[in-house]
PDB file of N, CA and C in Angstrom:
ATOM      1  N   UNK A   1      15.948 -12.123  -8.252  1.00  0.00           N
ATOM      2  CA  UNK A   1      15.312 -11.111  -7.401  1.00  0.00           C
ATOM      3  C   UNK A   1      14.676 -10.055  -8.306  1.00  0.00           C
ATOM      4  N   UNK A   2      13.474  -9.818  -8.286  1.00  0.00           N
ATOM      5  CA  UNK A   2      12.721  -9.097  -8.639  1.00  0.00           C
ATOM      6  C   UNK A   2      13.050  -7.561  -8.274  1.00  0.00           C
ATOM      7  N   UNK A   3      12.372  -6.558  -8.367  1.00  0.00           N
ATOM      8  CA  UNK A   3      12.406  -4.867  -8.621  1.00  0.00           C
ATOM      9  C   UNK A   3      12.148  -4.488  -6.925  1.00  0.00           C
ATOM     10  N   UNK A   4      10.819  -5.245  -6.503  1.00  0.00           N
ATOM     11  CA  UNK A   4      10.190  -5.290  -5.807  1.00  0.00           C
ATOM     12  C   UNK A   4      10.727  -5.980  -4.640  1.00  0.00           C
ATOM     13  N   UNK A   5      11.391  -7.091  -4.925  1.00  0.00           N
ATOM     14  CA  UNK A   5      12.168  -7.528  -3.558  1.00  0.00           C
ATOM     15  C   UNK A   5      13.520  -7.200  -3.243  1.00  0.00           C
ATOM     16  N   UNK A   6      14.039  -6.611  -4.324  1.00  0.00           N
ATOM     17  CA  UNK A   6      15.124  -5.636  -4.442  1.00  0.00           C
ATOM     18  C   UNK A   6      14.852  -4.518  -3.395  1.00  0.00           C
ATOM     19  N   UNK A   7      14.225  -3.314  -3.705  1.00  0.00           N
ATOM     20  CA  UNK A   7      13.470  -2.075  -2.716  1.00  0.00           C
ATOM     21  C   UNK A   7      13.052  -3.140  -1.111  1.00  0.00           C
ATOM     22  N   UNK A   8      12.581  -4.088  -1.018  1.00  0.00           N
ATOM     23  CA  UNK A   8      12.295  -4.409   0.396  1.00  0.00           C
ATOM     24  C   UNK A   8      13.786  -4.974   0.989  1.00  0.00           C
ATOM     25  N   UNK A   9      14.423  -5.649   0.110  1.00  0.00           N
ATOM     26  CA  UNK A   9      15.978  -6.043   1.031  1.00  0.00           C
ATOM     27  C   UNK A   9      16.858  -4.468   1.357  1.00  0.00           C
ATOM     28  N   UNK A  10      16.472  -3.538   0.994  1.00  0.00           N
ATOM     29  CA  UNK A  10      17.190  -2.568   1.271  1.00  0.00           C
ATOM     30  C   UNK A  10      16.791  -2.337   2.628  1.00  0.00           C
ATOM     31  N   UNK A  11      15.594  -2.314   3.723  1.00  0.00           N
ATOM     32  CA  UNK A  11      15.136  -1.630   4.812  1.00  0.00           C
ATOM     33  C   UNK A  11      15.554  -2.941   5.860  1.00  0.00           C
ATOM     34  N   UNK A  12      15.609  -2.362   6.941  1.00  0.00           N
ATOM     35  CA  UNK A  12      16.013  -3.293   8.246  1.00  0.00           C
ATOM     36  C   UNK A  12      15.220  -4.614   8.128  1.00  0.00           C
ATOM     37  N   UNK A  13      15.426  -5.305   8.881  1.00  0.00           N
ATOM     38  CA  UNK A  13      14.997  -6.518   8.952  1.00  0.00           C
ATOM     39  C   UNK A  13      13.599  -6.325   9.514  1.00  0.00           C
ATOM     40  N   UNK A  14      12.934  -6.024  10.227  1.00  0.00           N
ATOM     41  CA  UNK A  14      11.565  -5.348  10.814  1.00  0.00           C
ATOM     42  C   UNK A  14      10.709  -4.564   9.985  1.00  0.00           C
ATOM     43  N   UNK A  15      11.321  -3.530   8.917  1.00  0.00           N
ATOM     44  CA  UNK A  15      10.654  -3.076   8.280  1.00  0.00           C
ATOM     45  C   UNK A  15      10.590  -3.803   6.795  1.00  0.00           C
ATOM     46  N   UNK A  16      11.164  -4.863   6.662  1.00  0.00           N
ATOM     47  CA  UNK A  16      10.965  -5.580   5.290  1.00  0.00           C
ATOM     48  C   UNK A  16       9.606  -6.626   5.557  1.00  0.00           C
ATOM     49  N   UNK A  17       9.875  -7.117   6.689  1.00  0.00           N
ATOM     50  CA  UNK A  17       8.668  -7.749   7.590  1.00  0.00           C
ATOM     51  C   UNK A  17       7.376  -7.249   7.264  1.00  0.00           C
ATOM     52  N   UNK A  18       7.482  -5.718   7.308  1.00  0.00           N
ATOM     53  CA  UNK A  18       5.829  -5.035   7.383  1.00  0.00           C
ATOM     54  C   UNK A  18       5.742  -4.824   5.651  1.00  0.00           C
ATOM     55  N   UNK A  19       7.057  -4.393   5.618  1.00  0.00           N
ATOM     56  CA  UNK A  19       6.309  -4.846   3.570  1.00  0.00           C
ATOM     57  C   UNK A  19       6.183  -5.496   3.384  1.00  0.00           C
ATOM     58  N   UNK A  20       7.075  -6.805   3.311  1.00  0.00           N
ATOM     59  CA  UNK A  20       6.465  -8.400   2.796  1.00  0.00           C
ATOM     60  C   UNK A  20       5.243  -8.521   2.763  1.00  0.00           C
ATOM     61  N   UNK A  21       4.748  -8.262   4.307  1.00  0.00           N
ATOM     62  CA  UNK A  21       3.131  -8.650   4.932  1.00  0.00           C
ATOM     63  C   UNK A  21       2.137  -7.537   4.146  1.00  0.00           C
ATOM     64  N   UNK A  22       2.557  -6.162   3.943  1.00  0.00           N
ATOM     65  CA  UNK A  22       1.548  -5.593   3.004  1.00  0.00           C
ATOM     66  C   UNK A  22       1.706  -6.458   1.556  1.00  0.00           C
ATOM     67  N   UNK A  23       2.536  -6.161   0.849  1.00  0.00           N
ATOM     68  CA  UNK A  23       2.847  -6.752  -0.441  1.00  0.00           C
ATOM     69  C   UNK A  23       1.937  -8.060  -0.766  1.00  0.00           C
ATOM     70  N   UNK A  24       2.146  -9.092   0.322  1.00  0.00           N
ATOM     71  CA  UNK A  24       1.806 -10.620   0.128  1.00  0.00           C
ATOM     72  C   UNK A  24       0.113  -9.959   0.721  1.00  0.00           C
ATOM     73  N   UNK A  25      -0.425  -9.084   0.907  1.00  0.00           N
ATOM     74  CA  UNK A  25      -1.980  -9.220   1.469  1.00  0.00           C
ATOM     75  C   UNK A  25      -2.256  -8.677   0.685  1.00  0.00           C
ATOM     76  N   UNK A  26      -1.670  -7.655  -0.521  1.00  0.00           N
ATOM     77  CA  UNK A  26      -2.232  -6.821  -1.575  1.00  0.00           C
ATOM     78  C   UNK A  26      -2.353  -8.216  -3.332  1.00  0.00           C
ATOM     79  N   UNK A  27      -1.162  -9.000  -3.176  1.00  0.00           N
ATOM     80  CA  UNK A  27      -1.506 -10.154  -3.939  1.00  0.00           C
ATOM     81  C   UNK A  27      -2.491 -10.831  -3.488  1.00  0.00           C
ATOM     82  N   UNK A  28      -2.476 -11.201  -2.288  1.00  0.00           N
ATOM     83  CA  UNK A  28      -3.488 -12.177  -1.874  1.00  0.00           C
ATOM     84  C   UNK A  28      -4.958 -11.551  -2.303  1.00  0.00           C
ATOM     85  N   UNK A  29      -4.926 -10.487  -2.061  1.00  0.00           N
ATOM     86  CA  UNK A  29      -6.842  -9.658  -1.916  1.00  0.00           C
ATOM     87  C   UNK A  29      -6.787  -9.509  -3.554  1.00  0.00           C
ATOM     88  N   UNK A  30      -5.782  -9.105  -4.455  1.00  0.00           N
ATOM     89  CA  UNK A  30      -5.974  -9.078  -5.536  1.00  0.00           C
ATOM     90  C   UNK A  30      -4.885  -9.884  -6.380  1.00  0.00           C
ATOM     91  N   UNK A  31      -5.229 -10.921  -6.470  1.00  0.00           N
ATOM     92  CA  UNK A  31      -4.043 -11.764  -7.080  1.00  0.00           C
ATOM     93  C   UNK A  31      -3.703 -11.603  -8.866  1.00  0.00           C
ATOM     94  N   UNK A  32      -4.526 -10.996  -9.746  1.00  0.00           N
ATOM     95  CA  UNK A  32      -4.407 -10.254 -10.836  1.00  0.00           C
ATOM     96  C   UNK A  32      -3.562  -9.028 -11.113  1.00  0.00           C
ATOM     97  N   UNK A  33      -3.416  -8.356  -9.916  1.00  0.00           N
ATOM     98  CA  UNK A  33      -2.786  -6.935  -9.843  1.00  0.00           C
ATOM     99  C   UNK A  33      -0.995  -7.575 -10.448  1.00  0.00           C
ATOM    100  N   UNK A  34      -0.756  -6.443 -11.526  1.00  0.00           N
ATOM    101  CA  UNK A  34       0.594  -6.240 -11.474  1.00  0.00           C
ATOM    102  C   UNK A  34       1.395  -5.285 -10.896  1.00  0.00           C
ATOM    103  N   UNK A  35       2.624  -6.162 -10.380  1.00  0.00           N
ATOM    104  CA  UNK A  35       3.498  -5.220  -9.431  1.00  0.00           C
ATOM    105  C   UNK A  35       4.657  -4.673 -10.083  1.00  0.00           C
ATOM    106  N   UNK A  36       5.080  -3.693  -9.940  1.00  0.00           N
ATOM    107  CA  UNK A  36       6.448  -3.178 -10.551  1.00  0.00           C
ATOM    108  C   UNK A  36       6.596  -1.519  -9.494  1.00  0.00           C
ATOM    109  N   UNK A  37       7.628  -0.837  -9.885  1.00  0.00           N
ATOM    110  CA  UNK A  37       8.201  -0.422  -8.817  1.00  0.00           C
ATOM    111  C   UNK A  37       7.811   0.825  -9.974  1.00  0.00           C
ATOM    112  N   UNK A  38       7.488   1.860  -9.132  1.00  0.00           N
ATOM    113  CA  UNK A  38       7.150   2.873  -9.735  1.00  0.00           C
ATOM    114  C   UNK A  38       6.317   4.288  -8.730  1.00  0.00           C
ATOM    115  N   UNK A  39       6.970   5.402  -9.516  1.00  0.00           N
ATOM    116  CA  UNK A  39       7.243   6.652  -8.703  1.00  0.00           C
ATOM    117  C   UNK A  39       8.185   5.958  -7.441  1.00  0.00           C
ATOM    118  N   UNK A  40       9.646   5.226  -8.138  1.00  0.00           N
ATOM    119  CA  UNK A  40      10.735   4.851  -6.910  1.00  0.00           C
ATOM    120  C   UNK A  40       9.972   4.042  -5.873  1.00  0.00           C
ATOM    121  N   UNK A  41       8.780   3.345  -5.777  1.00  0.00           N
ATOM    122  CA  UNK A  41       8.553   2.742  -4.870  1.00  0.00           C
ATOM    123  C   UNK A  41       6.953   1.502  -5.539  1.00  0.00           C
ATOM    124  N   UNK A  42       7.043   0.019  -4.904  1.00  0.00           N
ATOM    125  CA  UNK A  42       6.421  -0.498  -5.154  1.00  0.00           C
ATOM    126  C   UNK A  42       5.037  -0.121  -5.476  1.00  0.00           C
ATOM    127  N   UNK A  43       4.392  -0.403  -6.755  1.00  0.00           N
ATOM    128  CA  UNK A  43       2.898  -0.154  -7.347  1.00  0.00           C
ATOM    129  C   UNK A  43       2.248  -1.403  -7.686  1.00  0.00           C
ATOM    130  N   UNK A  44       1.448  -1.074  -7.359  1.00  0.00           N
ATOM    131  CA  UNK A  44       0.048  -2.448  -8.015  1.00  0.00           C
ATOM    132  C   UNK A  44      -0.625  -1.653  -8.894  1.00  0.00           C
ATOM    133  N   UNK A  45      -0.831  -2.387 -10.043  1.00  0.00           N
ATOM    134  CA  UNK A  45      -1.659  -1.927 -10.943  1.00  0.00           C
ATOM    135  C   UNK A  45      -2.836  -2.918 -11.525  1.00  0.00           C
ATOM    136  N   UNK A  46      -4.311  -2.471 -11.997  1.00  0.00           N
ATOM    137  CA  UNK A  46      -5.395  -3.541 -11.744  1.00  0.00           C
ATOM    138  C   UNK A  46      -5.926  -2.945 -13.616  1.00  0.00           C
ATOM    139  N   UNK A  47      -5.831  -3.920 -14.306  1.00  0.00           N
ATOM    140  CA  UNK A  47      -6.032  -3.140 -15.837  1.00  0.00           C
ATOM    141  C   UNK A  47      -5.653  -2.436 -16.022  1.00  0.00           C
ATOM    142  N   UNK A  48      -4.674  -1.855 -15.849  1.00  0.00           N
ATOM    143  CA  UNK A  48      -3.539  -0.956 -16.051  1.00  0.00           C
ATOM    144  C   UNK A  48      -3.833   0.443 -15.299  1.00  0.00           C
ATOM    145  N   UNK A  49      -4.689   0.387 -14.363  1.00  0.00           N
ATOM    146  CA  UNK A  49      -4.728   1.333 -13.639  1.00  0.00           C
ATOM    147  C   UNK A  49      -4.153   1.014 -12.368  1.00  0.00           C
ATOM    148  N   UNK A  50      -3.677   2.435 -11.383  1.00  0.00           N
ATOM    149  CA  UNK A  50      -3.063   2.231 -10.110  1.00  0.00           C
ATOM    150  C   UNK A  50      -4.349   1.746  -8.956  1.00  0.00           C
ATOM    151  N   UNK A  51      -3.727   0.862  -8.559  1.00  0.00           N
ATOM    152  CA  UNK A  51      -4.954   0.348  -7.549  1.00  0.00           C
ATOM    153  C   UNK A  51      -4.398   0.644  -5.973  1.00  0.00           C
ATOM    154  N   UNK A  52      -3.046   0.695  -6.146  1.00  0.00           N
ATOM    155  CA  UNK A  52      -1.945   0.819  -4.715  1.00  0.00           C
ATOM    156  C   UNK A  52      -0.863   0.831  -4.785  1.00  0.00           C
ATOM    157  N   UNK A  53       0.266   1.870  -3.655  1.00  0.00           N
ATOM    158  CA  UNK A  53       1.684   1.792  -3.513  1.00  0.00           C
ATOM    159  C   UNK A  53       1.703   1.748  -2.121  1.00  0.00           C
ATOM    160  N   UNK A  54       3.030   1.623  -1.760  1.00  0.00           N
ATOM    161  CA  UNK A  54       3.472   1.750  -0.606  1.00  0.00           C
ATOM    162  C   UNK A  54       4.997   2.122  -0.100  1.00  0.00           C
ATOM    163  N   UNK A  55       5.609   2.504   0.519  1.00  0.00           N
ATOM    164  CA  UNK A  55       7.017   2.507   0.275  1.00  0.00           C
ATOM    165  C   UNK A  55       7.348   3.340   1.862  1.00  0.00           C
ATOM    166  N   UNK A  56       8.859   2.252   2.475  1.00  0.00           N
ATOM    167  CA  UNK A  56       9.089   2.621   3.914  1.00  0.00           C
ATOM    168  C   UNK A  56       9.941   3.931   3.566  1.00  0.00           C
ATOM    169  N   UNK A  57       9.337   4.077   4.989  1.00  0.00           N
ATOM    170  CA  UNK A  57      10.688   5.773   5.231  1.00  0.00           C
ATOM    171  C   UNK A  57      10.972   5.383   6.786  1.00  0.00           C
ATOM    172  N   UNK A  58      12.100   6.688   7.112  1.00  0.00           N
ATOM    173  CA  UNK A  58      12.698   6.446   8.336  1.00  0.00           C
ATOM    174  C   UNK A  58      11.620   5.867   9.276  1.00  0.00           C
ATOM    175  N   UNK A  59      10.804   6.760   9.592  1.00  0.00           N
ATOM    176  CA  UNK A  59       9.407   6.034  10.701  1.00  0.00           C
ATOM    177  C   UNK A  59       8.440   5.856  10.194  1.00  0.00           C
ATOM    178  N   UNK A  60       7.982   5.797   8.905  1.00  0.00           N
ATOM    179  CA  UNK A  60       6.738   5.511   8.858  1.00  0.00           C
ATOM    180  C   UNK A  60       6.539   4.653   6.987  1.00  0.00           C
ATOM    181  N   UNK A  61       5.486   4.083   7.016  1.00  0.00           N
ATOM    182  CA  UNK A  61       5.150   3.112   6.080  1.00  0.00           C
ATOM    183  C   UNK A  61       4.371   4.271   5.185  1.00  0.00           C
ATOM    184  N   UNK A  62       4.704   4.527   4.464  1.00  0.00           N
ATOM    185  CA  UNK A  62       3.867   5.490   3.247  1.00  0.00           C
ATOM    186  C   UNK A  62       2.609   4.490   2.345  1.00  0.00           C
ATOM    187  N   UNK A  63       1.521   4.755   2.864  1.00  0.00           N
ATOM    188  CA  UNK A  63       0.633   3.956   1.807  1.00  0.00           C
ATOM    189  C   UNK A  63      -0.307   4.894   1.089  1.00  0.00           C
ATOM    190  N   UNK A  64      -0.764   4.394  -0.203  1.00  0.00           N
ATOM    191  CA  UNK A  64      -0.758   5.495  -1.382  1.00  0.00           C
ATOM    192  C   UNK A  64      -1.886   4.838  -2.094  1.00  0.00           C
ATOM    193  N   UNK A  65      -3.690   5.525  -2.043  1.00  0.00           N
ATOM    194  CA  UNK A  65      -4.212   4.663  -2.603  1.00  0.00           C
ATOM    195  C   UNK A  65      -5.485   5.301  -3.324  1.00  0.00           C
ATOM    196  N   UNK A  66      -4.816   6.421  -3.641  1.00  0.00           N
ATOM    197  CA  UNK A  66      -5.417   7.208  -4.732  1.00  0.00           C
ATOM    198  C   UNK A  66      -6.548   8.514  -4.098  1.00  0.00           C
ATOM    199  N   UNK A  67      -6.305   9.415  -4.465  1.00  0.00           N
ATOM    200  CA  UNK A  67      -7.630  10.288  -3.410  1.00  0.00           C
ATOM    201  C   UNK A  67      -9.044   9.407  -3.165  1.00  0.00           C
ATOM    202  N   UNK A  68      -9.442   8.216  -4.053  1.00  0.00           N
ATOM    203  CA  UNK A  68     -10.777   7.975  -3.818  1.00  0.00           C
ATOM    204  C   UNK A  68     -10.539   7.200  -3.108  1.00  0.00           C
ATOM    205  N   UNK A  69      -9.518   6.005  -2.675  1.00  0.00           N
ATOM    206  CA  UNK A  69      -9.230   4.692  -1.333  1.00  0.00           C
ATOM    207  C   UNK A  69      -9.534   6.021  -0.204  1.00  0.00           C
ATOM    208  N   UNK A  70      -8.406   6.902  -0.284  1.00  0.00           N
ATOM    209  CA  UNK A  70      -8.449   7.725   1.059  1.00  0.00           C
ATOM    210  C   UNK A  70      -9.460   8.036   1.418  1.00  0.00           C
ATOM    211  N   UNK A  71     -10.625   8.905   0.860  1.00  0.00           N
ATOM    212  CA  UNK A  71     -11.803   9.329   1.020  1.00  0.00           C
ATOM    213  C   UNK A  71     -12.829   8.337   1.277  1.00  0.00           C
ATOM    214  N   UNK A  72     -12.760   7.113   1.113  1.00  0.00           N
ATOM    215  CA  UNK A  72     -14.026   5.936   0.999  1.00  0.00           C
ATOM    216  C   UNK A  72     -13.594   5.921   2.298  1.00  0.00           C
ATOM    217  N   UNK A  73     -12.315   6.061   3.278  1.00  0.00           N
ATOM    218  CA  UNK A  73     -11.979   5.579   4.253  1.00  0.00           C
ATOM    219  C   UNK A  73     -11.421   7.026   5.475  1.00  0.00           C
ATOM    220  N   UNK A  74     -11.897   8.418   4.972  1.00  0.00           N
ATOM    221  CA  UNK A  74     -11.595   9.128   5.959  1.00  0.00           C
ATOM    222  C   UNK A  74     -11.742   9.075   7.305  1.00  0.00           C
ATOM    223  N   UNK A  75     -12.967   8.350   7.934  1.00  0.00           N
ATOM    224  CA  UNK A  75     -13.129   8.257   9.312  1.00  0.00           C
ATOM    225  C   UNK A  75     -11.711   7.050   9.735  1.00  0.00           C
ATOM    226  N   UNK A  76     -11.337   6.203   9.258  1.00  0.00           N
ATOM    227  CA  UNK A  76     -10.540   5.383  10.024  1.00  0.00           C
ATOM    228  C   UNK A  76      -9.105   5.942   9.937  1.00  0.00           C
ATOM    229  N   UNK A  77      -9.017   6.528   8.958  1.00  0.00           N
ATOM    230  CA  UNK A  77      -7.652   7.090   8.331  1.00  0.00           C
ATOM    231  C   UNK A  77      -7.212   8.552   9.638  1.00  0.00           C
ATOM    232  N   UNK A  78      -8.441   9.027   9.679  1.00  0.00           N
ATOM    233  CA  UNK A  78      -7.992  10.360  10.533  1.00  0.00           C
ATOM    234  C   UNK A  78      -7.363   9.988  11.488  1.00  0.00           C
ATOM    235  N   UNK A  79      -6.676   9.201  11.861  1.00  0.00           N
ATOM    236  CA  UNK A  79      -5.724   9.114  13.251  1.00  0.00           C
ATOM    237  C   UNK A  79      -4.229   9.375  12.658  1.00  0.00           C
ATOM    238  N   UNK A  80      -4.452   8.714  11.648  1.00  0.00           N
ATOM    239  CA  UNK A  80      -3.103   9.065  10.938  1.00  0.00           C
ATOM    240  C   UNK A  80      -2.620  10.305  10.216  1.00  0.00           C
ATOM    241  N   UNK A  81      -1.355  10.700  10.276  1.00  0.00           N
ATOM    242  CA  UNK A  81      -0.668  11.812   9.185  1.00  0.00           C
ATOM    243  C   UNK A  81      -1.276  11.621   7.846  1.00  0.00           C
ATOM    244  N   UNK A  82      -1.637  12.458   7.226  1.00  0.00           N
ATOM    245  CA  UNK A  82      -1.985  12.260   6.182  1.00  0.00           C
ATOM    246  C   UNK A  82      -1.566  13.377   4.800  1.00  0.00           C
ATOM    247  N   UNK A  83      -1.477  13.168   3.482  1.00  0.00           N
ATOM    248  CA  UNK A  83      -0.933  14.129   2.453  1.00  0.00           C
ATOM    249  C   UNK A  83      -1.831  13.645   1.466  1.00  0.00           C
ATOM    250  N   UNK A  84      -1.899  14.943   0.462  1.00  0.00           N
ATOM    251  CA  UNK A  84      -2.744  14.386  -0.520  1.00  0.00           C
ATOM    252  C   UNK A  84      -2.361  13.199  -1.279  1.00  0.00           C
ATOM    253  N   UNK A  85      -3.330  12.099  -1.243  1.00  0.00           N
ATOM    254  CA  UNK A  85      -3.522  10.918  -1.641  1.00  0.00           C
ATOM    255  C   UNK A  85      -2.647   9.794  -0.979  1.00  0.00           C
ATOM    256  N   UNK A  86      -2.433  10.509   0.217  1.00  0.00           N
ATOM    257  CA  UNK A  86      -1.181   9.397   1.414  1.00  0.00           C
ATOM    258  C   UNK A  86      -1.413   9.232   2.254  1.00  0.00           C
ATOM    259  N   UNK A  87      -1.410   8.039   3.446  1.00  0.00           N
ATOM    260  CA  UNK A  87      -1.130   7.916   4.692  1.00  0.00           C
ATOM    261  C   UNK A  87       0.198   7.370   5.213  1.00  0.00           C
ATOM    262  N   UNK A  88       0.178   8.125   6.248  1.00  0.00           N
ATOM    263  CA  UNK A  88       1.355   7.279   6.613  1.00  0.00           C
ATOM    264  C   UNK A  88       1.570   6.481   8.177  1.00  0.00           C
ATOM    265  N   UNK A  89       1.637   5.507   8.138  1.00  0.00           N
ATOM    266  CA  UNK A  89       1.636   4.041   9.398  1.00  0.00           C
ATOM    267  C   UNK A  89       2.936   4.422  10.304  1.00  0.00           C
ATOM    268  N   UNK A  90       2.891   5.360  11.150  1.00  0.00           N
ATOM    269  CA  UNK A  90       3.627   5.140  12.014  1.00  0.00           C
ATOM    270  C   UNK A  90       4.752   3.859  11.957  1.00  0.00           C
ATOM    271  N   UNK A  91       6.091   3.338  12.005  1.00  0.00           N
ATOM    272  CA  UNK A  91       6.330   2.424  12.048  1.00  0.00           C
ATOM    273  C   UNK A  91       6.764   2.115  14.012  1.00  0.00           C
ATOM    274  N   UNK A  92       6.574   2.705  14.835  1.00  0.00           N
ATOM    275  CA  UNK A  92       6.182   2.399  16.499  1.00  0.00           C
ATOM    276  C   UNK A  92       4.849   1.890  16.642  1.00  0.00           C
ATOM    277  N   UNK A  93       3.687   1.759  15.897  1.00  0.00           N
ATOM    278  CA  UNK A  93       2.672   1.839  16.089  1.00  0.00           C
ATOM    279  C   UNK A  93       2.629   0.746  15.636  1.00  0.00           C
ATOM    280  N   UNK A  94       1.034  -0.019  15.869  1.00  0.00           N
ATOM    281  CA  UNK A  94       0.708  -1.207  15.366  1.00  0.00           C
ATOM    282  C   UNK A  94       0.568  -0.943  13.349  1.00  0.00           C
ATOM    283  N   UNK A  95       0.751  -1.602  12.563  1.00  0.00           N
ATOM    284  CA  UNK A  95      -0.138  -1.373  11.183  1.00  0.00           C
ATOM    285  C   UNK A  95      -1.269  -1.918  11.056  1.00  0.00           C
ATOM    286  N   UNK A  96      -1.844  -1.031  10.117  1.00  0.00           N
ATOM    287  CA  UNK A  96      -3.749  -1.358  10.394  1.00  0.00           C
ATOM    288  C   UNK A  96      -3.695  -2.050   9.109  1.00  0.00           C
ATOM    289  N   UNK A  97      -2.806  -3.178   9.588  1.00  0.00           N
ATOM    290  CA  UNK A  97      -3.065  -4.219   7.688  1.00  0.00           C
ATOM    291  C   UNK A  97      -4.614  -4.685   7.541  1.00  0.00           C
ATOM    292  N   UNK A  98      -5.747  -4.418   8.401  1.00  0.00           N
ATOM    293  CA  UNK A  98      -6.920  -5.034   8.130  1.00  0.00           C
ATOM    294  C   UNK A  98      -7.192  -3.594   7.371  1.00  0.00           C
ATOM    295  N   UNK A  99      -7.190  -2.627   7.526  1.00  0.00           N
ATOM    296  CA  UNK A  99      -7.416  -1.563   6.935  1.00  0.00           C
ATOM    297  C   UNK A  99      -6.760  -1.546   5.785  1.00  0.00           C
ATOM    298  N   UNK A 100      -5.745  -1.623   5.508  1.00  0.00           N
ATOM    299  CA  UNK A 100      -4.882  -1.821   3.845  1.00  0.00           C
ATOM    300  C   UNK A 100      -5.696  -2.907   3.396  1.00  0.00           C
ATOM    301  N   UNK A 101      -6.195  -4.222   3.614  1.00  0.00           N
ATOM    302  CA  UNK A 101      -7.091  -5.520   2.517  1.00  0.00           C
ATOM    303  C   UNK A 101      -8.547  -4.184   2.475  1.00  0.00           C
ATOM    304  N   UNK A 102      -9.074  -3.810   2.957  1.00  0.00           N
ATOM    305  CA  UNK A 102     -10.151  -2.756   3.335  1.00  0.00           C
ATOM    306  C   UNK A 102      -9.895  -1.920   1.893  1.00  0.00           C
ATOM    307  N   UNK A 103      -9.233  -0.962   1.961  1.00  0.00           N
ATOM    308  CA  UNK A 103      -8.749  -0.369   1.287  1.00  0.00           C
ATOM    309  C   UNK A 103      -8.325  -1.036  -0.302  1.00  0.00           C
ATOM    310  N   UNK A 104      -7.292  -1.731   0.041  1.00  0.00           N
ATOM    311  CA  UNK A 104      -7.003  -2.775  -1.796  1.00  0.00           C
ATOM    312  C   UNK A 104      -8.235  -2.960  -2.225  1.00  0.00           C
ATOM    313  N   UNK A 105      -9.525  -3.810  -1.238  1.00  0.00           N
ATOM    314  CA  UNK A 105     -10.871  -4.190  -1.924  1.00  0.00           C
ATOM    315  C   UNK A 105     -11.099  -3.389  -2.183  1.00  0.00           C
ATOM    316  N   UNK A 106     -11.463  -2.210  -2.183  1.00  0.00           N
ATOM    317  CA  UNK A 106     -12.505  -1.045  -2.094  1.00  0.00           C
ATOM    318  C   UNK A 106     -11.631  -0.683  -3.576  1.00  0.00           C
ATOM    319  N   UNK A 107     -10.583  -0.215  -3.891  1.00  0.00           N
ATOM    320  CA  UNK A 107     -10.069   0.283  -4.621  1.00  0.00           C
ATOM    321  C   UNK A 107      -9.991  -1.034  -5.797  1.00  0.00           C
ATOM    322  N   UNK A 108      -9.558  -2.608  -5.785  1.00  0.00           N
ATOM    323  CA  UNK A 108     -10.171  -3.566  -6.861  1.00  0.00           C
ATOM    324  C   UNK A 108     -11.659  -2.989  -7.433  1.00  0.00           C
ATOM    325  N   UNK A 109     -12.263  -2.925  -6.718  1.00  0.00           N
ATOM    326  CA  UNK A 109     -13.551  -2.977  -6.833  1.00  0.00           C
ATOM    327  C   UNK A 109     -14.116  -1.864  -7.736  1.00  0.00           C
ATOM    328  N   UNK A 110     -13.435  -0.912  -7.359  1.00  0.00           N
ATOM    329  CA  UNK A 110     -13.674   0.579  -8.106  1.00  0.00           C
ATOM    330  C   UNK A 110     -12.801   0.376  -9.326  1.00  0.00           C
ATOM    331  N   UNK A 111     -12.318   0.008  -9.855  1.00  0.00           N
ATOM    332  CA  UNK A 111     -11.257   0.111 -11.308  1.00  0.00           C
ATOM    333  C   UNK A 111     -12.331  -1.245 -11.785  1.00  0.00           C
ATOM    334  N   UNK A 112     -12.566  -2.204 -11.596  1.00  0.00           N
ATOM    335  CA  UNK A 112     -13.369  -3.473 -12.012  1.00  0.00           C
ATOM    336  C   UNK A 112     -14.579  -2.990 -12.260  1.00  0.00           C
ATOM    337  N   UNK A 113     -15.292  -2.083 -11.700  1.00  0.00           N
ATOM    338  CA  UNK A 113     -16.747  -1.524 -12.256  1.00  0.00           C
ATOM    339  C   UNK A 113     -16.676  -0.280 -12.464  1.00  0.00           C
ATOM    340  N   UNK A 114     -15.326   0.262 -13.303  1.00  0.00           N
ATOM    341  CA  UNK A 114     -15.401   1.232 -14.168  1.00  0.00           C
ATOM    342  C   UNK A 114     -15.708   1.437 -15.760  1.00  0.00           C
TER     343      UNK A 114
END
């Protein structure tokens, strides 16, 4: 067991569900990215830069994707709570995992043509 599947067996059975499914769509959209657990919670990193985190709390899915993911994506994001360089996914609510592959691309894309 890995770092990473370590931190997801800790949360209920429902909320390991919605990480798995981010986790496995952030490999999938960027299958180069390395993962390791960092600032206490899962990171992707793309050439050694941060490309994405994420990490559950009591109600809500913390996703973390640098002030420039957030900003490329303020109009869809504004429904959600938000902190500098954070959103956070309701966990009552649907997750906008088409919006997280949205987001991972946008943010691959920006570290790859830097």
């Amino acid at each position: 067991m890995n770092d990473v599947d370590h931190y997801i067996s800790k949360f209920p059975v429902h909320v390991q569900e919605i990480l798995s499914k981010i986790r496995n769509m952030i490999l999938q959209k960027v299958p180069e990215a390395e993962e390791k657990i960092s600032y206490g919670m899962p990171g992707y990193y793309l050439n050694g830069k941060p490309l994405v985190y994420f990490a559950a709390f009591k109600n809500h899915i913390g996703f973390y994707a640098t002030p420039n993911g957030h900003e490329k994506f303020t109009k869809e994001l504004a429904v959600y709570k938000q902190g500098k360089g954070s959103v956070q996914f309701p966990l009552d609510e649907e997750i906008p995992y088409q919006l997280i592959v949205d987001i991972v691309k946008f943010r691959s894309d920006k570290i790859q043509n830097q």
